[in-house]
N, C-alpha and C. Protein backbone atom coordinates (compact mmCIF):
# COMPACT_ATOMS: atom_id res chain seq x y z
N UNK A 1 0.83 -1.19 0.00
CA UNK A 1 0.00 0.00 0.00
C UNK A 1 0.87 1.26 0.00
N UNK A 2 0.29 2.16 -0.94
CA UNK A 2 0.95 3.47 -0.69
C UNK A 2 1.20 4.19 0.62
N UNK A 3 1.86 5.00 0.83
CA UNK A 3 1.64 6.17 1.89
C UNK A 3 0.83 6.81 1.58
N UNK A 4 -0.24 6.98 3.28
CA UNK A 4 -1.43 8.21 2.87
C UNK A 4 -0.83 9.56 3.79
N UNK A 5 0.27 9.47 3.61
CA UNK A 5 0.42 11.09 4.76
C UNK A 5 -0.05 11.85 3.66
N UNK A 6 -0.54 11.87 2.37
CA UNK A 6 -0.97 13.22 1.80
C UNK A 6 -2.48 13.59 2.05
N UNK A 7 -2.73 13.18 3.53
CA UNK A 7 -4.13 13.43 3.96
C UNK A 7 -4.08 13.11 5.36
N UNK A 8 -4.11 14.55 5.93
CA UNK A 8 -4.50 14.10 7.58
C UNK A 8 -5.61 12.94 7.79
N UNK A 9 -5.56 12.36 9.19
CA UNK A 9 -6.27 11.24 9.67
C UNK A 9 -7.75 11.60 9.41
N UNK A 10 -7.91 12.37 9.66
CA UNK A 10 -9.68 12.96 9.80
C UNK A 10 -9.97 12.77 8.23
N UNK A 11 -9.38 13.79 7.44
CA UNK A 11 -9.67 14.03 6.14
C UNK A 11 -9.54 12.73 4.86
N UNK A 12 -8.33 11.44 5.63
CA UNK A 12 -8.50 10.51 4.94
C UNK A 12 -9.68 9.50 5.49
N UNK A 13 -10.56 9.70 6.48
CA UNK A 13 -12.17 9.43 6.62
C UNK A 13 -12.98 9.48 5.80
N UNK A 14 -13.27 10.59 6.20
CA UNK A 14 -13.28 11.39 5.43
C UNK A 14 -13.62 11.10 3.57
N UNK A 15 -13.33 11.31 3.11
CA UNK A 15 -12.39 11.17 1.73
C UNK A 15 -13.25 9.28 1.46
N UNK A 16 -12.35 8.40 2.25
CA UNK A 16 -13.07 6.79 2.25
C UNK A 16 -14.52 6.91 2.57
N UNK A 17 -14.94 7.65 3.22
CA UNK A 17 -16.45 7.96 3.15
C UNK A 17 -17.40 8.54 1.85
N UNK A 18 -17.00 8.87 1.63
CA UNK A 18 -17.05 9.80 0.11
C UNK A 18 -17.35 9.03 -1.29
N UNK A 19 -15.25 7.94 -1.12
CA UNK A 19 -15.63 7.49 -1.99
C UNK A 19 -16.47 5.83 -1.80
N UNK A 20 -16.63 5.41 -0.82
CA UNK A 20 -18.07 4.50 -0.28
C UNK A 20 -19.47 4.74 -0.95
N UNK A 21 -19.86 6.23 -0.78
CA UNK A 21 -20.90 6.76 -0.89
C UNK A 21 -20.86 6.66 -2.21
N UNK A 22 -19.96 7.07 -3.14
CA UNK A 22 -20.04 7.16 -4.83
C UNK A 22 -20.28 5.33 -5.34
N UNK A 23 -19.39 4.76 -4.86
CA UNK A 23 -19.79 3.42 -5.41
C UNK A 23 -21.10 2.84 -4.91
N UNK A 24 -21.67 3.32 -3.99
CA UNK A 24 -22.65 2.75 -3.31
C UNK A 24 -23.75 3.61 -4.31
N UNK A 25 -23.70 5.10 -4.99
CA UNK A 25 -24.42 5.91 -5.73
C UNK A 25 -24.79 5.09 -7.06
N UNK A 26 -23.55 4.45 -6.99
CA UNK A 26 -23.27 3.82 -8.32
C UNK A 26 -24.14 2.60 -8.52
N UNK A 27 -24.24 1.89 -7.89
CA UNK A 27 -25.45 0.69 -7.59
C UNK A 27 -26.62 1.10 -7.38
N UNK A 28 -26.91 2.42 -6.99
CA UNK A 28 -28.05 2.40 -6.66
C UNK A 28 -28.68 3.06 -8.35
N UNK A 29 -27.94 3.16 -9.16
CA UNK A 29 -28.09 4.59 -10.51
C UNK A 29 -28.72 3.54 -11.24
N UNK A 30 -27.72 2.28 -11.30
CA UNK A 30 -28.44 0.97 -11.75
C UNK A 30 -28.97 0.25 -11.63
N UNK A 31 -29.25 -0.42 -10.40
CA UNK A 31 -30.57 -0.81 -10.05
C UNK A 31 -31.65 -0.50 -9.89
N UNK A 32 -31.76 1.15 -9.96
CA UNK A 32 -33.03 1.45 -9.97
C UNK A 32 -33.30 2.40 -11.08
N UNK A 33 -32.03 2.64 -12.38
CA UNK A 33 -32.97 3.35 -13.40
C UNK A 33 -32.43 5.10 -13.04
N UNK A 34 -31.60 4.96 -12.26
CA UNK A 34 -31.63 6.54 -11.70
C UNK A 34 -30.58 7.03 -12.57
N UNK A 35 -30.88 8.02 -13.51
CA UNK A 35 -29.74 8.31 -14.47
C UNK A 35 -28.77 9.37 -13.52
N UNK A 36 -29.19 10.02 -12.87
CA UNK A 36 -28.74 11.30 -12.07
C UNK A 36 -27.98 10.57 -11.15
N UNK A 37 -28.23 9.88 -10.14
CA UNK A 37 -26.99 8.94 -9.46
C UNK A 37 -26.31 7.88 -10.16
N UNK A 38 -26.73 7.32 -11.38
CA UNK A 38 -25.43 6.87 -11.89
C UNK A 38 -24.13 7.85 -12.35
N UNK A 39 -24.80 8.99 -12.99
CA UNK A 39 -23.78 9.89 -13.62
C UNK A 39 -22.97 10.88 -13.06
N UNK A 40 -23.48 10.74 -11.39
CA UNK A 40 -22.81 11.24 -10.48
C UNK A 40 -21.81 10.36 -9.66
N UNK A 41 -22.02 8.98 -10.03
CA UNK A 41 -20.35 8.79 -9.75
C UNK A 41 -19.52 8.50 -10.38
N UNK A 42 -19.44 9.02 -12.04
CA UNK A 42 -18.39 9.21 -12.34
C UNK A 42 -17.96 10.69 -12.79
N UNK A 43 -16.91 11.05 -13.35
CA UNK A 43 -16.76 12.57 -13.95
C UNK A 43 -17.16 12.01 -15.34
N UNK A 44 -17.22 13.49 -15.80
CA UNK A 44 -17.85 13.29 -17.46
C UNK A 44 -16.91 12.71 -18.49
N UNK A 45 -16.29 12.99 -18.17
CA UNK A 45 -14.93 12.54 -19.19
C UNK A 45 -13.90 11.17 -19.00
N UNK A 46 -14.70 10.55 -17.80
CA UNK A 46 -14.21 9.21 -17.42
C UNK A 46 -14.15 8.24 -18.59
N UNK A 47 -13.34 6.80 -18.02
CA UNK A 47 -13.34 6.42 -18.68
C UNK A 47 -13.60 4.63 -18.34
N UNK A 48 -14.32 3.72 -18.97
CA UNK A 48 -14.80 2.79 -18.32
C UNK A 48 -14.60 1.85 -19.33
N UNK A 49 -14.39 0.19 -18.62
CA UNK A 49 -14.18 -0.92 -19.29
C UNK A 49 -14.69 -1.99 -18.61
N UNK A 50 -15.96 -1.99 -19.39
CA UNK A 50 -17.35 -3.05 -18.08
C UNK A 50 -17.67 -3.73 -19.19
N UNK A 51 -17.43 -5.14 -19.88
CA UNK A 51 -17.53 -5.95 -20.04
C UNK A 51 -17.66 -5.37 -22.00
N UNK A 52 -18.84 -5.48 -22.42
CA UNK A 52 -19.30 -5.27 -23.72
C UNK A 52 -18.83 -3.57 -24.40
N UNK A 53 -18.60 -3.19 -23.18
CA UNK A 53 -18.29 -1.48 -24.02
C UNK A 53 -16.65 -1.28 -22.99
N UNK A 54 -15.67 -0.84 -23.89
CA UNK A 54 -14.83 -0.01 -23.08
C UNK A 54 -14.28 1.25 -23.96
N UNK A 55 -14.83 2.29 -23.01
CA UNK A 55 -14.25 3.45 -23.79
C UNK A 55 -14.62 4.73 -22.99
N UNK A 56 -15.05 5.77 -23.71
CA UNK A 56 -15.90 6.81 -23.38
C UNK A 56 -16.74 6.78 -22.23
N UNK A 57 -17.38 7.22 -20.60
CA UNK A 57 -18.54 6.91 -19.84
C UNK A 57 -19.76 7.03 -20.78
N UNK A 58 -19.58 7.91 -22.02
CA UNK A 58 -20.94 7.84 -22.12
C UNK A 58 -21.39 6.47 -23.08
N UNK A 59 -20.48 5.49 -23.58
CA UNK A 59 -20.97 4.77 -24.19
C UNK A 59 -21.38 3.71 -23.03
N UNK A 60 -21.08 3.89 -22.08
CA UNK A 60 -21.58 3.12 -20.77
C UNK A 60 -23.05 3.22 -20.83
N UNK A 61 -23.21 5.05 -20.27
CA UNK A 61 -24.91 5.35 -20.78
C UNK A 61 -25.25 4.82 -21.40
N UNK A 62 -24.85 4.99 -22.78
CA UNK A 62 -25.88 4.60 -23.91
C UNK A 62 -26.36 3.15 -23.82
N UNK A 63 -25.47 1.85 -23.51
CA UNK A 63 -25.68 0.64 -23.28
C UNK A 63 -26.25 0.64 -21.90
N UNK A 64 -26.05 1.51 -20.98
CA UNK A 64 -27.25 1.07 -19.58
C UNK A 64 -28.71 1.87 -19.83
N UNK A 65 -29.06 3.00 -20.50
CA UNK A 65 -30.27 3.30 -21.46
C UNK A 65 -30.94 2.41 -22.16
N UNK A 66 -30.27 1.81 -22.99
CA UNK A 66 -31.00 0.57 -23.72
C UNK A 66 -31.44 -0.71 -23.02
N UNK A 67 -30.54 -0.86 -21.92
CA UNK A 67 -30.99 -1.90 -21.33
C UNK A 67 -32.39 -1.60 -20.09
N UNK A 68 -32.18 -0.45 -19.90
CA UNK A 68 -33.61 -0.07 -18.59
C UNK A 68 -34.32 0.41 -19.45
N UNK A 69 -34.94 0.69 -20.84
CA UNK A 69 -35.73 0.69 -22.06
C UNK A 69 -36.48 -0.49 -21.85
N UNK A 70 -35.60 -1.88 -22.16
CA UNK A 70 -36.10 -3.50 -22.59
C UNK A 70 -36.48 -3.75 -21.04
N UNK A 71 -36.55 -2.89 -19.76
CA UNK A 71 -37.30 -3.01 -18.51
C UNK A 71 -36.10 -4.01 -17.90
N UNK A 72 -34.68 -4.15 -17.67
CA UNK A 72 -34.07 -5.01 -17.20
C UNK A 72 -33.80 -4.63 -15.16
N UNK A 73 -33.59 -5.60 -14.55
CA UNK A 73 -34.35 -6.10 -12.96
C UNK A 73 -32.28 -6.15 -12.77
N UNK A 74 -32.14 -5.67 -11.78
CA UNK A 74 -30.63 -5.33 -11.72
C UNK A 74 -30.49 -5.21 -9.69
N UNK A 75 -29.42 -6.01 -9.04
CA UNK A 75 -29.28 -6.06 -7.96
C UNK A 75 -27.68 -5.94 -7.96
N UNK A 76 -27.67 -5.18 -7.43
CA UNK A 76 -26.10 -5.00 -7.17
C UNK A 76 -25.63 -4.57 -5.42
N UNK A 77 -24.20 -5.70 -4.91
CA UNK A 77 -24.24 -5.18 -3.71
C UNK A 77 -22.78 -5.41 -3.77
N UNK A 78 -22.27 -4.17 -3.25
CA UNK A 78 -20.78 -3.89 -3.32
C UNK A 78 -19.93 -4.22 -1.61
N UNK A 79 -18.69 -4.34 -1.88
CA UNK A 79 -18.11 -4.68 -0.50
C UNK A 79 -16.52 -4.93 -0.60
N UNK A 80 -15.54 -5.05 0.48
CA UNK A 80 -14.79 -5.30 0.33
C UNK A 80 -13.90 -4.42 -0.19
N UNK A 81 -14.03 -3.28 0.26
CA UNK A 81 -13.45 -2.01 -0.52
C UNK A 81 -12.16 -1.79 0.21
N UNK A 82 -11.28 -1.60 -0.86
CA UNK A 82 -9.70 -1.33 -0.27
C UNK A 82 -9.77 0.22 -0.95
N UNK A 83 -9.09 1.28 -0.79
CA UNK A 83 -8.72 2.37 -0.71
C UNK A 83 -7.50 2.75 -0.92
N UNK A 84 -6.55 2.82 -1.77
CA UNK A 84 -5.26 3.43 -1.48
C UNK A 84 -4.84 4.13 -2.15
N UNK A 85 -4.71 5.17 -1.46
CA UNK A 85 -4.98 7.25 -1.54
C UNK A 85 -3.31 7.57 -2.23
N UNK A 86 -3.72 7.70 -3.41
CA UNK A 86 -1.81 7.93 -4.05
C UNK A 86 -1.87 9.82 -3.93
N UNK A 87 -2.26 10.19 -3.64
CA UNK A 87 -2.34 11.73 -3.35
C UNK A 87 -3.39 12.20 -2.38
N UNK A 88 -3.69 13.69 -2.02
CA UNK A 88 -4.61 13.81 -1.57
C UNK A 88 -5.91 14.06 -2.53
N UNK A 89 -5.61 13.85 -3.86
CA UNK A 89 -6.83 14.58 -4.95
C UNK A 89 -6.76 12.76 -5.83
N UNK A 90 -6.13 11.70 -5.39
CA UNK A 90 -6.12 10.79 -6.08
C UNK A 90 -6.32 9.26 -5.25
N UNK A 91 -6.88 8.47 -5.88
CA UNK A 91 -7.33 7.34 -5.12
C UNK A 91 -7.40 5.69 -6.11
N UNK A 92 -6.51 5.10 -5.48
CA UNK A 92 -7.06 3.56 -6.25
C UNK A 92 -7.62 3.00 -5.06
N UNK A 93 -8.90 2.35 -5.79
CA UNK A 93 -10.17 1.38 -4.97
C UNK A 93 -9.85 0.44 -5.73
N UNK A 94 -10.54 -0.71 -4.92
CA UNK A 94 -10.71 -2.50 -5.17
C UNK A 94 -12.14 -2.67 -4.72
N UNK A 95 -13.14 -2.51 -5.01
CA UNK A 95 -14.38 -2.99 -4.67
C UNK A 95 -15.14 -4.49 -4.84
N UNK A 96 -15.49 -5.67 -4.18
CA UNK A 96 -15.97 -6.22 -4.64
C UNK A 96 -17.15 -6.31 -5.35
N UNK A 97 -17.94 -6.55 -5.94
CA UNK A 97 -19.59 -6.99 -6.38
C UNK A 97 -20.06 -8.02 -6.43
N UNK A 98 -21.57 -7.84 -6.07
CA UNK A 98 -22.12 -9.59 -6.20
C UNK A 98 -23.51 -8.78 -7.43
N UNK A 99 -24.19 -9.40 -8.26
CA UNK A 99 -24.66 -8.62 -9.02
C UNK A 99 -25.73 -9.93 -9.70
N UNK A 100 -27.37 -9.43 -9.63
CA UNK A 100 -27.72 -10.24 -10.07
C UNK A 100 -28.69 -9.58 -11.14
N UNK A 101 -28.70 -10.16 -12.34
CA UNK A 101 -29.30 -9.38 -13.57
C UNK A 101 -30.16 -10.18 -14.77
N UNK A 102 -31.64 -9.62 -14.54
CA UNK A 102 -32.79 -10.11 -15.32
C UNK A 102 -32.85 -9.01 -16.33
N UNK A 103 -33.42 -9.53 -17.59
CA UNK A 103 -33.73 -8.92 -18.81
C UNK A 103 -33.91 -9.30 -20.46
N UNK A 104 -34.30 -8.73 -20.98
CA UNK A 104 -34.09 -8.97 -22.45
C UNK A 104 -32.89 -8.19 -22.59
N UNK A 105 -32.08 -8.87 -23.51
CA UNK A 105 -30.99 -8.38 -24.33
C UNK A 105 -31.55 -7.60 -25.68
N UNK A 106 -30.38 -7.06 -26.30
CA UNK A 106 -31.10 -6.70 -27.41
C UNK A 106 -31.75 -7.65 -28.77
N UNK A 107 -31.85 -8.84 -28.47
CA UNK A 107 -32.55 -9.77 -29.26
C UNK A 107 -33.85 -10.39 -28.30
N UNK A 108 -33.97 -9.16 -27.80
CA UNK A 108 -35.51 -10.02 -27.15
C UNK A 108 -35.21 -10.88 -26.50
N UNK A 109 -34.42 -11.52 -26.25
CA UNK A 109 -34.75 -12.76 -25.31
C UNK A 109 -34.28 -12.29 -23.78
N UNK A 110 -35.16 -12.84 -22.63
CA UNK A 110 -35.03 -12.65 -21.37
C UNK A 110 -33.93 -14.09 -21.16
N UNK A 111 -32.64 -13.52 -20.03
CA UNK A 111 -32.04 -13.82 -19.09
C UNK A 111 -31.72 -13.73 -18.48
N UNK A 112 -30.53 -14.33 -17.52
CA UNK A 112 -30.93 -14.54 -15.90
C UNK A 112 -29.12 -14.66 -16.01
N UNK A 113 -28.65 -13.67 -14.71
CA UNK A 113 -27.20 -13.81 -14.56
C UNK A 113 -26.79 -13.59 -13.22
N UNK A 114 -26.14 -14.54 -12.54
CA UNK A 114 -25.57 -13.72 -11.25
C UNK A 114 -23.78 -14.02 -11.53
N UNK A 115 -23.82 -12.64 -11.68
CA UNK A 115 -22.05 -12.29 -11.38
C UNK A 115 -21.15 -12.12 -9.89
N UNK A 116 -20.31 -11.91 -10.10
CA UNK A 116 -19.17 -11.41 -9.35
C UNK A 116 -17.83 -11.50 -9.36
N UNK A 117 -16.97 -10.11 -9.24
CA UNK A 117 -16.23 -9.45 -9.78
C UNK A 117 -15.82 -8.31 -8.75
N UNK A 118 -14.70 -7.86 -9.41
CA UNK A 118 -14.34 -6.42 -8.91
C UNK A 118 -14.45 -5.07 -9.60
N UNK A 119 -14.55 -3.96 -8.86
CA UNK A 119 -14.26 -2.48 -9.81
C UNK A 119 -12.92 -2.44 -9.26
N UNK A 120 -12.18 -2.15 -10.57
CA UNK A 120 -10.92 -1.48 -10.03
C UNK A 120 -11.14 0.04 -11.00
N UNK A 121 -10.72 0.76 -9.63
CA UNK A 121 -11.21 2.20 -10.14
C UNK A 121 -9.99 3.38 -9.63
N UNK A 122 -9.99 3.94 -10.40
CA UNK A 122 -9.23 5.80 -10.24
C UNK A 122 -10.00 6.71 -9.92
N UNK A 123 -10.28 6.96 -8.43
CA UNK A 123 -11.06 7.90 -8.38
C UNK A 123 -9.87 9.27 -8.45
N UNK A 124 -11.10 10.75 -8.44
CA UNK A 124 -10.28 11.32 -8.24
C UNK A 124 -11.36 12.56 -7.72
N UNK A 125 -10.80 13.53 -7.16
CA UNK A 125 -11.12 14.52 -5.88
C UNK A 125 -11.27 16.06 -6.37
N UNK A 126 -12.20 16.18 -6.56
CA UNK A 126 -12.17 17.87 -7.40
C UNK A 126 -13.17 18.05 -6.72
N UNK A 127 -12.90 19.65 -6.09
CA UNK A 127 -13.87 20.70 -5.24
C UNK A 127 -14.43 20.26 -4.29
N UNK A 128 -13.80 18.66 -3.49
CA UNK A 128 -14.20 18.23 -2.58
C UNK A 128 -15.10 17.16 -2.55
N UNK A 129 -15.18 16.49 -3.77
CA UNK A 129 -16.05 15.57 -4.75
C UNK A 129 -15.01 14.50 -4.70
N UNK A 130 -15.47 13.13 -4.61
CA UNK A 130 -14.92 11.93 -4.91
C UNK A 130 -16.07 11.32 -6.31
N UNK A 131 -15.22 11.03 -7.50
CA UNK A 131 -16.07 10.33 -8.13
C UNK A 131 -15.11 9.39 -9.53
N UNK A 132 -14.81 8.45 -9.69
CA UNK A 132 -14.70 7.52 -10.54
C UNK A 132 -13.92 8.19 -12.08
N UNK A 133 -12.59 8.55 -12.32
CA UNK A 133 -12.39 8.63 -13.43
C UNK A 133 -12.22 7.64 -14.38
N UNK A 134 -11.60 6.62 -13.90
CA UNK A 134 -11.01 5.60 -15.12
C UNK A 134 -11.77 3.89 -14.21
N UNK A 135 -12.22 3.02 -14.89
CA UNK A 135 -13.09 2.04 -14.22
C UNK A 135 -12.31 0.51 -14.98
N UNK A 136 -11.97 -0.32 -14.26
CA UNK A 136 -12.18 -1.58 -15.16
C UNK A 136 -12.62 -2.55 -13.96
N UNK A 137 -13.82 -3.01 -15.08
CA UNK A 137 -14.83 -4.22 -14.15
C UNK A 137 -13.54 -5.31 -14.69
N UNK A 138 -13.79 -6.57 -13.23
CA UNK A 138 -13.00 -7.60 -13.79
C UNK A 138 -14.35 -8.50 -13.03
N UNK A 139 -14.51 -9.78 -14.10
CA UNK A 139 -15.37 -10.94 -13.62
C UNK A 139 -14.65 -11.78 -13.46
N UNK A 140 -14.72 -12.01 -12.12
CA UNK A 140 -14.29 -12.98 -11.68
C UNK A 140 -15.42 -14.24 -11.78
N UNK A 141 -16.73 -14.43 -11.94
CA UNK A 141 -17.68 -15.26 -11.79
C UNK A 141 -19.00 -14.82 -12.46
N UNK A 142 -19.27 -15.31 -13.67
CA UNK A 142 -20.19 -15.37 -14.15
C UNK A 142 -21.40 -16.69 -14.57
N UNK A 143 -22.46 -17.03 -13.94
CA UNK A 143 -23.40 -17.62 -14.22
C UNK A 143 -24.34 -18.10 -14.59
N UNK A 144 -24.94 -18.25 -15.55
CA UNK A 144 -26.01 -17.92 -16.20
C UNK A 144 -26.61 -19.15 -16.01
N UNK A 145 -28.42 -18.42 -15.64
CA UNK A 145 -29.05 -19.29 -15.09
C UNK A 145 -30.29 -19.29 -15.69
N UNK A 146 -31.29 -20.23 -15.21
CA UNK A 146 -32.67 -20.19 -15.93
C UNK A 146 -33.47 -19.15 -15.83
N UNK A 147 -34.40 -18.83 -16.13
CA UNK A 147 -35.12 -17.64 -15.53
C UNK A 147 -36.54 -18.02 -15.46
N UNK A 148 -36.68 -18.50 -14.22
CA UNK A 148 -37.70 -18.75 -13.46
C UNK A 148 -39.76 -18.18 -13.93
N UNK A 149 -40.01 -19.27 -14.09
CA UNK A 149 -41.31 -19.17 -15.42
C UNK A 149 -42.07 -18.11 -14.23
N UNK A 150 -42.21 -18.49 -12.53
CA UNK A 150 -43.24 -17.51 -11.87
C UNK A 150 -41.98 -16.10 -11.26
N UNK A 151 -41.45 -15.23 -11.71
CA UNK A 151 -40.46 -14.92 -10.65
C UNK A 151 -40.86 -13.93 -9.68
N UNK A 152 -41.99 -13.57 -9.94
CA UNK A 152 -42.12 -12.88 -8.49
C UNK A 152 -42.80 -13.31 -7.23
N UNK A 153 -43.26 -15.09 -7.27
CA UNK A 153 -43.50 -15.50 -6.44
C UNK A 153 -42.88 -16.55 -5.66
N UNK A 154 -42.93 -17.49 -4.88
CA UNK A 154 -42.36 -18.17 -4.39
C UNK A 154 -43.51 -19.30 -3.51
N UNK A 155 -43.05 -20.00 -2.75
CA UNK A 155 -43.70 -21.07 -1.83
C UNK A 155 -44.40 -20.39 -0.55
N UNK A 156 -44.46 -19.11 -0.28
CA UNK A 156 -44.95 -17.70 0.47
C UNK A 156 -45.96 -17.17 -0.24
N UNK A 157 -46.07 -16.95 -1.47
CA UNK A 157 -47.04 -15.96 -2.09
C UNK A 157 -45.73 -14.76 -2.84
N UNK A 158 -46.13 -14.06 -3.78
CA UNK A 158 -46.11 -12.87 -3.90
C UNK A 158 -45.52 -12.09 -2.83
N UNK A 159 -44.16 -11.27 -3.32
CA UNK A 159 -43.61 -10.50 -2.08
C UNK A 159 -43.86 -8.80 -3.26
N UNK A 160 -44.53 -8.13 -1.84
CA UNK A 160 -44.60 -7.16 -2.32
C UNK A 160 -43.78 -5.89 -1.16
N UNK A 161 -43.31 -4.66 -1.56
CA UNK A 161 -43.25 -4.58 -3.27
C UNK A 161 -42.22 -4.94 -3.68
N UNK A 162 -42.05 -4.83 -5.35
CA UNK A 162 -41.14 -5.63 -5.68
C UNK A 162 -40.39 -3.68 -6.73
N UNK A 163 -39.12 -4.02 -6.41
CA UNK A 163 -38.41 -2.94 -6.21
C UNK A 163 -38.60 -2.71 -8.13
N UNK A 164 -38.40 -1.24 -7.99
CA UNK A 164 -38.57 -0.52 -9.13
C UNK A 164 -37.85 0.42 -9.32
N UNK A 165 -38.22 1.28 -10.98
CA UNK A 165 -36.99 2.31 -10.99
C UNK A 165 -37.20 3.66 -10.45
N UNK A 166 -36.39 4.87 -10.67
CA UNK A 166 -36.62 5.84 -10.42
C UNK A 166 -37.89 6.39 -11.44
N UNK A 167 -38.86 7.43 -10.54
CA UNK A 167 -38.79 7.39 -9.20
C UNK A 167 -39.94 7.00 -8.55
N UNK A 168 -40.10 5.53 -9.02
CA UNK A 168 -41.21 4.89 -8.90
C UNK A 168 -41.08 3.72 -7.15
N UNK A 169 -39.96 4.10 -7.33
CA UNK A 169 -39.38 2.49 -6.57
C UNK A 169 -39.47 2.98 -4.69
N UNK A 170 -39.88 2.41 -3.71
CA UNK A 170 -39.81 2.86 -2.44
C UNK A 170 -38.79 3.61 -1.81
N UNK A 171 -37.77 3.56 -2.17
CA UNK A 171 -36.79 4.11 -1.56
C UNK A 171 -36.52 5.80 -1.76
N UNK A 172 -37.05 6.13 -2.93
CA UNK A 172 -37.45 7.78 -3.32
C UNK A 172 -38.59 8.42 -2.54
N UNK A 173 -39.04 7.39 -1.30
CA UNK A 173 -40.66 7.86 -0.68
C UNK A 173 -40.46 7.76 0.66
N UNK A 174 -39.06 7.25 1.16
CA UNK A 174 -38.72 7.30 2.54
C UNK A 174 -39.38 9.10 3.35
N UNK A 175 -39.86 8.65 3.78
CA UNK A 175 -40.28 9.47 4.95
C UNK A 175 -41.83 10.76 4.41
N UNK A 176 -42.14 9.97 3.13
CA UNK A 176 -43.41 10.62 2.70
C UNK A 176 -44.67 9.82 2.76
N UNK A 177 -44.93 10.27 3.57
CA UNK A 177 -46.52 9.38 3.94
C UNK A 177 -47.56 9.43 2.89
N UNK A 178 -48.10 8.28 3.03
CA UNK A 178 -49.26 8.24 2.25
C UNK A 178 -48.98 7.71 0.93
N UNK A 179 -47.16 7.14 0.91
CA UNK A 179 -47.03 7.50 -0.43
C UNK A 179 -46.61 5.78 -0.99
């Protein structure tokens, strides 16, 4: 690991808090459809290499647009985050993911995937902002599975509700009644 003396103790909290919150922004942009928290954790001019697209962030967009279009069901839960702060305005992360993903592809057909993998990422620190310049997903574990003829029920009944996108989905209604 690098040296972090280029960040007092508090401020490298700090800072790992920050960038927690962005990858955690980052799961939530995609699992629920939220274009505004996906595109807030990265900068605009980033640059990303997640499986089918590597290049530009926005060709990221364009391929996670098309896919929440064809209505695709996306669970993502991150962990295992290493941190090591090569400046005070610069950061390499190791994040794990576990990631489970329903949908039509672009040939219509619905499938069923549970991954897992890492982000290895460059964040970097402008105006007090942590957010994702340069990205490469690595899969470590990919599965592909059946996709279940009833899936929103089970040997229980029907679990409701069953999570949705922005800003349809419960978690945009925390603390609004009635709603």
């Amino acid at each position: 690991m690098t040296e972090t003396h280029h960040l007092d103790p508090i401020a490298q909290l700090v800072a790992r808090e920050a960038i927690r919150d962005c990858l955690y922004r980052y799961a939530r942009g995609i699992d629920r459809a939220d274009e505004a928290a996906l595109m807030s954790s990265y900068w605009p001019e980033a640059h990303d290499s997640h499986g089918a697209t590597s290049g530009p962030i926005v060709d990221f967009y364009d391929r996670v647009r098309a896919a929440w279009a064809r209505g695709a069901r996306n669970v993502h839960q991150i962990s295992n985050i290493l941190i090591d702060f090569r400046s005070g305005t610069e950061a390499a992360a190791e994040s794990y993911f576990h990631a489970l993903q329903r949908g039509a592809g672009p040939d219509g057909v619905v499938r069923q995937v549970q991954m897992a993998g890492r982000y290895c990422d460059l964040f970097e620190c402008r105006g007090g902002e942590w957010r994702v310049i340069d990205r490469t997903v690595v899969y470590d574990w990919v599965d592909h599975q059946p996709v279940p003829q009833d899936s929103e029920a089970d040997r229980f009944g029907p679990r409701t509700p069953i999570g949705g996108s922005f800003p349809d989905d419960p978690v945009y209604r925390i603390g609004r009644h009635g709603g």
